[in-house]
Protein backbone atom coordinates (compact mmCIF):
# COMPACT_ATOMS: atom_id res chain seq x y z
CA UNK A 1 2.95 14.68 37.41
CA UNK A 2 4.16 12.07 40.08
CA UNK A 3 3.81 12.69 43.81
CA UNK A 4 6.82 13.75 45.11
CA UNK A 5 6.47 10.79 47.49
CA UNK A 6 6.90 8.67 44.48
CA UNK A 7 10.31 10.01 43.62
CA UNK A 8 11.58 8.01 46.57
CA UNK A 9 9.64 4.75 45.58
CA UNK A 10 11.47 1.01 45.30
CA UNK A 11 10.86 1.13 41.86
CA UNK A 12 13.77 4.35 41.08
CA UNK A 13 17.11 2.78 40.60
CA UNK A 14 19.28 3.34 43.46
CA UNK A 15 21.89 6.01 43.17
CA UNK A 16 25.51 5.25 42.75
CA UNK A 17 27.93 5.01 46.08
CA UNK A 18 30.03 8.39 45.74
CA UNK A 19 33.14 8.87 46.76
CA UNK A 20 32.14 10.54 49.75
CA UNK A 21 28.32 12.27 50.78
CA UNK A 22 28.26 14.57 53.89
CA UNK A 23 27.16 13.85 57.48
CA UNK A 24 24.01 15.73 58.65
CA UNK A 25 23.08 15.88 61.71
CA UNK A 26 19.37 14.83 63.40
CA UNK A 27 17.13 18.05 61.35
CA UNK A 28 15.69 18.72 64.69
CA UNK A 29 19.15 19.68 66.30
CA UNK A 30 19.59 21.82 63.34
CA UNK A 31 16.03 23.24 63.25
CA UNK A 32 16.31 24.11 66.92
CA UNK A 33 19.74 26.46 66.18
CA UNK A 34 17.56 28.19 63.20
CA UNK A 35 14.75 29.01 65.54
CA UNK A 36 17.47 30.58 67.60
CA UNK A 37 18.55 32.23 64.44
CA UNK A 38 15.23 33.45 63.25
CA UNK A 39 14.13 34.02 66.54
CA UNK A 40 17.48 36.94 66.95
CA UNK A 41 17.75 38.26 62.93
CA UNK A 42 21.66 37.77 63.55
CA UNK A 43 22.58 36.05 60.24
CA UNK A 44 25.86 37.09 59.59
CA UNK A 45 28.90 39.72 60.70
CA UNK A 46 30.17 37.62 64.19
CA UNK A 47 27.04 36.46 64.80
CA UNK A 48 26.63 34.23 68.55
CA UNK A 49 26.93 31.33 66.83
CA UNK A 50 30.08 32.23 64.81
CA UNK A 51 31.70 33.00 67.78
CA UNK A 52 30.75 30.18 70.02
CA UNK A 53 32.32 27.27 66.86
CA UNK A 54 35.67 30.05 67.17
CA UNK A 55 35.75 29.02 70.63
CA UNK A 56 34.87 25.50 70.53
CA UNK A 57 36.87 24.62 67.40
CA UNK A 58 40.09 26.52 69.26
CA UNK A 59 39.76 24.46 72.25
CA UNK A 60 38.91 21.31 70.32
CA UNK A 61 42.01 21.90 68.32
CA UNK A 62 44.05 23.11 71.13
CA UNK A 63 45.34 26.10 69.34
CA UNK A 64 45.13 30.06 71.03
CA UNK A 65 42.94 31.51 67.70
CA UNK A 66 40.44 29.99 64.73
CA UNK A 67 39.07 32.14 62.68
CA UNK A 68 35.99 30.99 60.61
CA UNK A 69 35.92 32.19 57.46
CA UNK A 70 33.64 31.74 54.38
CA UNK A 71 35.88 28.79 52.47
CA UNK A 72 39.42 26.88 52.89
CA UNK A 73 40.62 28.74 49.88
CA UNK A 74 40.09 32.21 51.57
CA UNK A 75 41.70 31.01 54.35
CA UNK A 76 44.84 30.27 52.35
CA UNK A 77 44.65 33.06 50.33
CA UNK A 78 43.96 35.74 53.97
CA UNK A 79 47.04 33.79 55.98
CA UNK A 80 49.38 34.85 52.86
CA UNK A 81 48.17 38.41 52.70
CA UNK A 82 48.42 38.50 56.83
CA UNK A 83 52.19 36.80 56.91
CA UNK A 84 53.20 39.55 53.46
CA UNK A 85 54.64 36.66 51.72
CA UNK A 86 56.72 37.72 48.70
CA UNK A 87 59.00 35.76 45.97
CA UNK A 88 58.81 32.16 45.89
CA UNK A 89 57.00 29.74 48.18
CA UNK A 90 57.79 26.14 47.98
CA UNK A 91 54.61 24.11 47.81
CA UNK A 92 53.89 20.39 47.18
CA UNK A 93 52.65 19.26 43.43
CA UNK A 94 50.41 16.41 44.75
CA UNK A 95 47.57 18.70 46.94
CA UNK A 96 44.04 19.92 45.40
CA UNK A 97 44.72 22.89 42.87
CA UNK A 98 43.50 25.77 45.55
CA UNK A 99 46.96 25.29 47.67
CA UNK A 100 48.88 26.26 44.43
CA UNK A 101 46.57 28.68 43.13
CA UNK A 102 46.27 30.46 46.52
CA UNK A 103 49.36 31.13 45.96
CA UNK A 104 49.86 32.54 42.81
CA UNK A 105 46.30 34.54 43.30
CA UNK A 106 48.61 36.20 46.10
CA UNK A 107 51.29 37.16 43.77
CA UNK A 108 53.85 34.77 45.03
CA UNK A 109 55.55 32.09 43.01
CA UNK A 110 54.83 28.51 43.22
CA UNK A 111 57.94 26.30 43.05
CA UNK A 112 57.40 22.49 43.72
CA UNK A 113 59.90 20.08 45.39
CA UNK A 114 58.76 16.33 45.79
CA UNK A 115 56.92 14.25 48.27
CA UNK A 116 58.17 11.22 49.95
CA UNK A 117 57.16 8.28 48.16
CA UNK A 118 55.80 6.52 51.63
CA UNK A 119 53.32 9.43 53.34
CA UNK A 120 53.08 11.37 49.75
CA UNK A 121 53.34 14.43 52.20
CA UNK A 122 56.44 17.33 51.08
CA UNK A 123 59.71 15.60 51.79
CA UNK A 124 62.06 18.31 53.67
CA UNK A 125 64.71 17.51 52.18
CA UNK A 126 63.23 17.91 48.09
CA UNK A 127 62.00 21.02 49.53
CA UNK A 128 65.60 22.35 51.08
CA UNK A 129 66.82 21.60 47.52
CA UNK A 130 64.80 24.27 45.99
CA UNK A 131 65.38 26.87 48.13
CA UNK A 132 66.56 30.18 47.22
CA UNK A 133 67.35 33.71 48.56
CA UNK A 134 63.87 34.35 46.94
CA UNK A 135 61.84 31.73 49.14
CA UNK A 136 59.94 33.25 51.84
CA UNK A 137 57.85 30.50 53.13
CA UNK A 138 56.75 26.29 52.78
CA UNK A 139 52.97 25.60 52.12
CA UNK A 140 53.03 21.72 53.30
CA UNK A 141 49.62 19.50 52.48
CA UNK A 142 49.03 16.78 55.07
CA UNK A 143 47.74 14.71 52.36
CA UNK A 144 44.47 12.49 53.00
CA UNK A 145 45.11 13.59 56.47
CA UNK A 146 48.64 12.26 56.88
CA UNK A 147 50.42 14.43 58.65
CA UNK A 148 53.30 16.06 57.36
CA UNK A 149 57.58 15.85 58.51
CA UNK A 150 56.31 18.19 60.86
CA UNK A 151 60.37 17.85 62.51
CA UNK A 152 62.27 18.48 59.95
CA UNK A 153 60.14 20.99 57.70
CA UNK A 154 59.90 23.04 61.14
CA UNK A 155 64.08 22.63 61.34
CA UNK A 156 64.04 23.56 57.72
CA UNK A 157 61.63 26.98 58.17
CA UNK A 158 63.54 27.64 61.09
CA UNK A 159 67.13 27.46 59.92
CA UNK A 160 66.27 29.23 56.62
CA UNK A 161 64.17 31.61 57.98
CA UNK A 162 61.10 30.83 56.08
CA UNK A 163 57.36 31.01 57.42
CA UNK A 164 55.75 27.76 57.80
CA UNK A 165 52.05 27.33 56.55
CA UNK A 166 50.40 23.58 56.71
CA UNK A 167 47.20 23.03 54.39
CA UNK A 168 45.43 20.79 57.11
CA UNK A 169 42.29 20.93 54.59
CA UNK A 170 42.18 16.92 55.32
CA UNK A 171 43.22 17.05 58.63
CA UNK A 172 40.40 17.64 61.29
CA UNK A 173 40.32 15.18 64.00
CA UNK A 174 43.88 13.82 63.34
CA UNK A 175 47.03 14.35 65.99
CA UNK A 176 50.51 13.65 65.76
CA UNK A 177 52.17 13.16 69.13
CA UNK A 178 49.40 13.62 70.93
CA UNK A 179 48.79 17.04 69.26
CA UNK A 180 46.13 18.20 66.60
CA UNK A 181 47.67 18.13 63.38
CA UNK A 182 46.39 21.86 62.45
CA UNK A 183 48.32 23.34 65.54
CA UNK A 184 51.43 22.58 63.70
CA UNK A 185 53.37 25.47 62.24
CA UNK A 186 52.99 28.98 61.91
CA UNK A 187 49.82 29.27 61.09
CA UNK A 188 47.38 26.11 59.37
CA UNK A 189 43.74 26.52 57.55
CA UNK A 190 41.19 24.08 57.33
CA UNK A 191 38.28 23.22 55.00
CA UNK A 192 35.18 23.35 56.01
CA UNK A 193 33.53 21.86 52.48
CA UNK A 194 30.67 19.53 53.02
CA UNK A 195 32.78 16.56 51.70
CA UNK A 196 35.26 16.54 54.50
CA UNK A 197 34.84 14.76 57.83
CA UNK A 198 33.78 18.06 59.67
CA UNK A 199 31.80 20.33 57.94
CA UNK A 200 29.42 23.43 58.01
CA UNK A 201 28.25 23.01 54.54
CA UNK A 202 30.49 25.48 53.55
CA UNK A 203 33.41 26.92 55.35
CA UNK A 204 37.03 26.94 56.87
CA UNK A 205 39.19 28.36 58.89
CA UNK A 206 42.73 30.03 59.82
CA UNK A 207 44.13 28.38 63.35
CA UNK A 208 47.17 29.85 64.83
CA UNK A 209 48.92 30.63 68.34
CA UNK A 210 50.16 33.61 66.69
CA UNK A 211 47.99 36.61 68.31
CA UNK A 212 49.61 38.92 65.18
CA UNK A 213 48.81 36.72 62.56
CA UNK A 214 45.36 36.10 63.79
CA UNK A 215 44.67 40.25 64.26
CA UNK A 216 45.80 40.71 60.77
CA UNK A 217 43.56 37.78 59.31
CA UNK A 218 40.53 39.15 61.35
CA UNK A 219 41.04 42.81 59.78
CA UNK A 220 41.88 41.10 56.17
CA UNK A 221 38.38 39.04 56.51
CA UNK A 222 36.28 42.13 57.29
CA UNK A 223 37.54 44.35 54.47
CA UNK A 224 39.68 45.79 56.78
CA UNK A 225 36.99 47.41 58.85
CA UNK A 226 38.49 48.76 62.59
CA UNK A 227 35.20 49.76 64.15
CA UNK A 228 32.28 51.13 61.28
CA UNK A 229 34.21 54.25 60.40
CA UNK A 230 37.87 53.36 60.56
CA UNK A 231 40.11 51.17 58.11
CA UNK A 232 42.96 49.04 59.27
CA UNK A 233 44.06 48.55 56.04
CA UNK A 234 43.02 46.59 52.57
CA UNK A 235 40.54 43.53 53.23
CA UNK A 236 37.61 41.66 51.45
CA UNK A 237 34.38 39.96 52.51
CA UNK A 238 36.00 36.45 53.81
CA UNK A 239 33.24 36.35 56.92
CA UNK A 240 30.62 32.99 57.24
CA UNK A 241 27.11 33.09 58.51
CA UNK A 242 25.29 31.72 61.31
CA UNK A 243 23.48 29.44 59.24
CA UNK A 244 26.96 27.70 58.50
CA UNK A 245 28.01 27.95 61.97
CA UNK A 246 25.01 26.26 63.22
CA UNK A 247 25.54 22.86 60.95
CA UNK A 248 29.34 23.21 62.43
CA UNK A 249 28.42 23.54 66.24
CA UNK A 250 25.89 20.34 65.41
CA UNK A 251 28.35 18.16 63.81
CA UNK A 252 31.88 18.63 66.15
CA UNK A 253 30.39 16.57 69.47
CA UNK A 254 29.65 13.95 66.37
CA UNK A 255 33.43 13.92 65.41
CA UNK A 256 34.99 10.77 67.65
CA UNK A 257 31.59 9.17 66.65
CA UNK A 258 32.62 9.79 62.95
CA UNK A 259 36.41 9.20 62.89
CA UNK A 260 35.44 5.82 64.33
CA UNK A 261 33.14 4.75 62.15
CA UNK A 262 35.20 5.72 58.95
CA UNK A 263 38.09 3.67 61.10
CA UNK A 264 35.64 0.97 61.15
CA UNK A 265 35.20 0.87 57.51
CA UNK A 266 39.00 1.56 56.79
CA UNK A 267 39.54 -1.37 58.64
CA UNK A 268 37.03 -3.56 56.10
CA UNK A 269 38.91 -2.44 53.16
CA UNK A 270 42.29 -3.59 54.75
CA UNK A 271 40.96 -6.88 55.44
CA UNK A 272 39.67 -7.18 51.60
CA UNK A 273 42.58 -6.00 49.99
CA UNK A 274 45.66 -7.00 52.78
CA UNK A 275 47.91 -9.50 50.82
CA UNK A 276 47.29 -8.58 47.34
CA UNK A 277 50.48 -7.09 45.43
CA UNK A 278 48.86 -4.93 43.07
CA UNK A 279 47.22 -2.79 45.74
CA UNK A 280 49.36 -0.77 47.74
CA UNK A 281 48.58 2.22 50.31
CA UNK A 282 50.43 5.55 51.78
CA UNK A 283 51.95 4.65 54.85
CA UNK A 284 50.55 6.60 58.07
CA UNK A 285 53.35 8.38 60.09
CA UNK A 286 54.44 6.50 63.10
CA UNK A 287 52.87 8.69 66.14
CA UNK A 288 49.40 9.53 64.37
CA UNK A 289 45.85 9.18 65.53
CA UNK A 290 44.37 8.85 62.00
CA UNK A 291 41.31 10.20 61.26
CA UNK A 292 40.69 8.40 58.42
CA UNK A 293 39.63 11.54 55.84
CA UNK A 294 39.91 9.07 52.80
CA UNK A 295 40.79 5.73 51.52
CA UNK A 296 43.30 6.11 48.82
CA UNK A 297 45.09 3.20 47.26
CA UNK A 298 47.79 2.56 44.81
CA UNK A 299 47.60 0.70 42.02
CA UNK A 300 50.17 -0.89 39.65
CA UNK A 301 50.08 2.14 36.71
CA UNK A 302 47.82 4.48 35.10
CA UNK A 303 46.05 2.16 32.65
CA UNK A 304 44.49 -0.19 35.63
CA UNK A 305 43.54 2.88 37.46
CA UNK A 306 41.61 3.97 34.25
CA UNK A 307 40.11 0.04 34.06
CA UNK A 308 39.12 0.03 37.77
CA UNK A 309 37.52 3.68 37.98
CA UNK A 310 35.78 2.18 34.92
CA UNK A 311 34.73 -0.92 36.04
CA UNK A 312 33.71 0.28 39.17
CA UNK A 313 31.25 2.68 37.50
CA UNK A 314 29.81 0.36 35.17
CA UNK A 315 28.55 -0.84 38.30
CA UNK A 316 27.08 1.98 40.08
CA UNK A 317 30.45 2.80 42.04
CA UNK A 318 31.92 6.21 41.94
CA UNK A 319 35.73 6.92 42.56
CA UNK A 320 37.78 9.54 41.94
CA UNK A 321 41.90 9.78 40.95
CA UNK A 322 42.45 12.35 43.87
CA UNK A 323 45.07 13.59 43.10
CA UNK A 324 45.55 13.81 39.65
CA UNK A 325 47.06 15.07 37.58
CA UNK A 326 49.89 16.10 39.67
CA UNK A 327 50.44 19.89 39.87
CA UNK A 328 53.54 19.97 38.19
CA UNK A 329 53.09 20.55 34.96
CA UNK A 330 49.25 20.90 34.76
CA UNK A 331 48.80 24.84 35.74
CA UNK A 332 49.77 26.77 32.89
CA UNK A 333 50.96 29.50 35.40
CA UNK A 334 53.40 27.87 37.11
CA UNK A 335 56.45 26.16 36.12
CA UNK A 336 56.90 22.53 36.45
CA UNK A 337 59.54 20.81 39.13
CA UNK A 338 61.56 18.01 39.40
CA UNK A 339 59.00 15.92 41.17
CA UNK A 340 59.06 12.14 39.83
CA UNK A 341 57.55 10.67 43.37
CA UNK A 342 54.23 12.89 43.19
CA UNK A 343 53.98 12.79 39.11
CA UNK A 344 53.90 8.32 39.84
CA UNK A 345 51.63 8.65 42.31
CA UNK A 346 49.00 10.65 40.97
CA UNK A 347 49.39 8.28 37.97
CA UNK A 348 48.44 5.37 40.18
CA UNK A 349 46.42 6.87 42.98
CA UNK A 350 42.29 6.12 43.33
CA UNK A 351 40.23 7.06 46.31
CA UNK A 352 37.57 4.44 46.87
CA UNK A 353 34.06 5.13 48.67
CA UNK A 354 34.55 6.64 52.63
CA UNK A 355 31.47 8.07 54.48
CA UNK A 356 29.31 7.89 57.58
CA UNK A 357 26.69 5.67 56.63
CA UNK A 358 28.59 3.51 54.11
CA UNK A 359 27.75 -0.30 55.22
CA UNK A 360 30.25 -2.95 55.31
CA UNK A 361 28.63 -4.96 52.41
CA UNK A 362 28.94 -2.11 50.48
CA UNK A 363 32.64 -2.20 51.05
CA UNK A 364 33.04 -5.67 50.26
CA UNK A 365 31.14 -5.38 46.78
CA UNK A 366 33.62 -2.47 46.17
CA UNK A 367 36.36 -4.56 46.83
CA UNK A 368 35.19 -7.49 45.10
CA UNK A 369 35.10 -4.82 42.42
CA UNK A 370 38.28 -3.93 42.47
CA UNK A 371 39.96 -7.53 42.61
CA UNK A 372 37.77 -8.78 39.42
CA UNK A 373 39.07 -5.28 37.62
CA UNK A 374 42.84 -5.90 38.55
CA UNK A 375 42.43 -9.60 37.86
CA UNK A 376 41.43 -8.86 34.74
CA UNK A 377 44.10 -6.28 33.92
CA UNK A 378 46.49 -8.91 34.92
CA UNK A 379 44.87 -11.35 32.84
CA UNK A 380 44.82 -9.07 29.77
CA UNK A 381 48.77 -8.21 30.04
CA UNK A 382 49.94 -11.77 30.52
C-alpha cells in the first residue's frame, strides 16, 4: 500500500476545475474554536457559538432577527409553516428545485409566472397575471445573486395582500440600494451549503425584521419546545451545531476579501468573452453591489450548451447547466405555467468555474475553451 503522502505526489493527474469548491479558512482559526468547543461539551441546542453568528450575521445583514438553522431548505420550509401559508403561492420556474418543493412539502400549491428575460429574476408583472383569490404569498429567487424587482413585487404583495418571501440562497454579500439583498421582504432565508460564497459547511438561515415571524420560526425549529416541559405548538429538529457555527464565525470577516476576489475573476471572464455574439450574460440590476455568487452565461441554444459542457470536460473542466431544466414542467407534482422566458433560458444557460483560489490562467484556458467549442459549433452549422 502507498504512503498516504504519495497520494498527493506530481505524478497523480490533477483533478478537474469544478464548478465551484468551498473556502476554508486557516485550520488553526478553526482548530482554536474546537478547542473552545471541546474544551465546554456545548455541541449543539443554542450553543455560544450559535448565538454569537445570530448576532453577527443580523448586524452584518442589517436585519432585527437570523435564525440559524440546520439547511436553506428548512429554512424555507419553517418561514411557510411560521407565516400559515395556504392555497397557491406564486413561485419562479427557473430557481434550484428546493424553492418549489418547499412549497409543496408545506401543502401549498406551486403556480409559476415568468422571469424577465434580462435579470432572469420573477417579473411582477407575469406574476400579477397569475394571481388568484387563492394566492396567499410570492416566493421570489434572486437568481445567481441578482436581486429581484424588489419595487414592484413589494407594490404587488402589498396591493394584493400577499406575504412576500425572497429565496436569497445566492445572495450573501450582495445589496441593492445600499441595502443587503436578504433584508428585503417579509421575511428571506439563506443557504448556508458549502458551495455558496459564505458557508458553515452546512447550514442557513431565516432573516426577518418581523419579531412574530421570527418567535414562531424559533418555536417551529425546536419542535416547538417553550421551556423543557411546555409546547408552543407543532415543530421539528431544524437547530445547527456549534461545529457549523464555528466554520461560519471563521469565514464572515473573510467575506469582502472573497466577493472581491470572485469580482476579480468575473472581471477576467468579461474581458475573454466581451465582444463575442454567441455569448451573452444576465444583466445585473442597476443599484447592485454584486457579489458575484456565479458566472452564468448564455449561449446561442441547447445543442452548443451540450457541445461546450462537453468539450470543456474532455478537458478536465467541469460546468454545470444551473438551471436546468426549468421547473415548469419537470416536477411531476406541480403543474406547468406559461413561462417561455425561463423554459429559453435554462435551455441556454451554463455556469462556468467561480471560486476563491481559481487563478486567472485558469480562466483564460476556460475561455479559450469555450471560444474553440462555439467556433466549432458555428463551423459545423454553416
Amino acid at each position: 500500500m502507498k504512503p498516504v503522502a504519495s497520494l498527493f505526489s506530481p505524478s497523480v493527474a490533477p483533478s478537474p476545475l469544478t464548478v465551484t469548491r468551498p473556502t476554508l479558512p486557516p485550520f488553526e482559526e478553526y482548530l482554536a474554536l474546537l478547542e473552545g468547543i471541546w474544551t465546554r461539551n456545548h455541541l449543539t441546542n443554542a450553543g455560544p457559538l450559535v448565538v454569537e453568528l445570530e448576532r453577527l450575521l443580523a448586524e452584518h445583514l442589517g436585519v432585527k432577527h437570523c435564525l440559524f438553522v440546520s439547511n436553506g431548505t428548512i429554512a424555507l420550509q419553517l418561514v411557510f409553516r411560521a407565516l400559515e401559508l395556504a392555497g397557491e403561492v406564486i413561485t419562479t420556474p427557473f430557481s434550484y428545485v428546493a424553492t418549489t418543493s418547499s412549497i409543496a412539502w408545506e401543502g401549498c400549491t406551486p403556480v409559476f409566472a415568468d422571469v424577465e428575460p434580462d435579470t432572469l429574476t420573477l417579473s411582477a408583472e407575469r406574476a400579477a397575471a397569475v394571481v388568484t383569490s387563492q394566492t396567499s404569498a410570492i416566493v421570489a429567487t434572486h437568481v445567481y445573486g441578482n436581486p429581484c424587482d424588489v419595487e414592484g413585487l413589494a407594490e404587488l404583495a402589498r396591493r394584493r395582500g400577499l406575504r412576500l418571501v425572497y429565496d436569497a440562497a445566492h445572495a450573501f454579500g450582495a445589496s441593492y440600494k445600499g441595502r443587503a439583498l436578504s433584508a428585503y421582504g417579509d421575511v428571506a432565508t439563506l443557504s448556508f451549503h458549502a458551495t455558496k460564497l459564505f458557508h458553515t459547511v452546512e447550514g442557513g438561515a431565516v432573516v426577518t425584521d418581523d419579531d412574530e415571524i421570527a418567535r414562531r420560526v424559533a418555536y417551529l425549529r425546536n419542535f416547538g419546545h417553550d421551556g423543557y416541559e411546555r409546547f408552543q405548538g407543532i415543530g421539528i429538529n431544524g437547530k445547527n451545531s456549534e461545529l457549523h457555527a464555528a466554520m461560519g464565525l471563521c469565514l464572515l470577516p473573510r467575506v469582502p476579501a472573497i466577493v472581491a476576489e470572485r469580482r476579480a475573476l468575473s472581471q477576467r471572464y468579461d474581458a475573454a468573452l466581451t465582444g463575442r455574439r454567441d455569448v451573452a450574460r444576465p444583466v445585473i440590476r442597476a443599484g447592485t453591489a454584486y457579489n458575484h455568487a456565479y458566472y452564468p452565461v448564455l449561449l446561442p441554444n441547447d445543442a452548443a450548451v451540450r457541445a461546450a459542457q462537453h468539450h470543456l470536460e474532455a478537458n478536465g473542466v467541469l460546468s454545470r447547466r444551473y438551471f436546468y431544466p426549468s421547473l415548469s414542467g419537470a416536477l411531476p407534482y406541480v403543474a406547468p405555467g406559461d413561462v417561455p422566458v425561463a423554459r429559453d433560458a435554462a435551455d441556454r444557460v451554463l455556469c462556468l468555474p467561480l471560486y476563491t483560489g481559481l487563478a486567472f490562467d485558469q480562466v483564460d484556458r476556460i475561455t479559450a475553451l469555450l471560444r474553440e467549442s462555439l467556433d466549432l459549433s458555428a463551423g459545423a452549422g454553416a
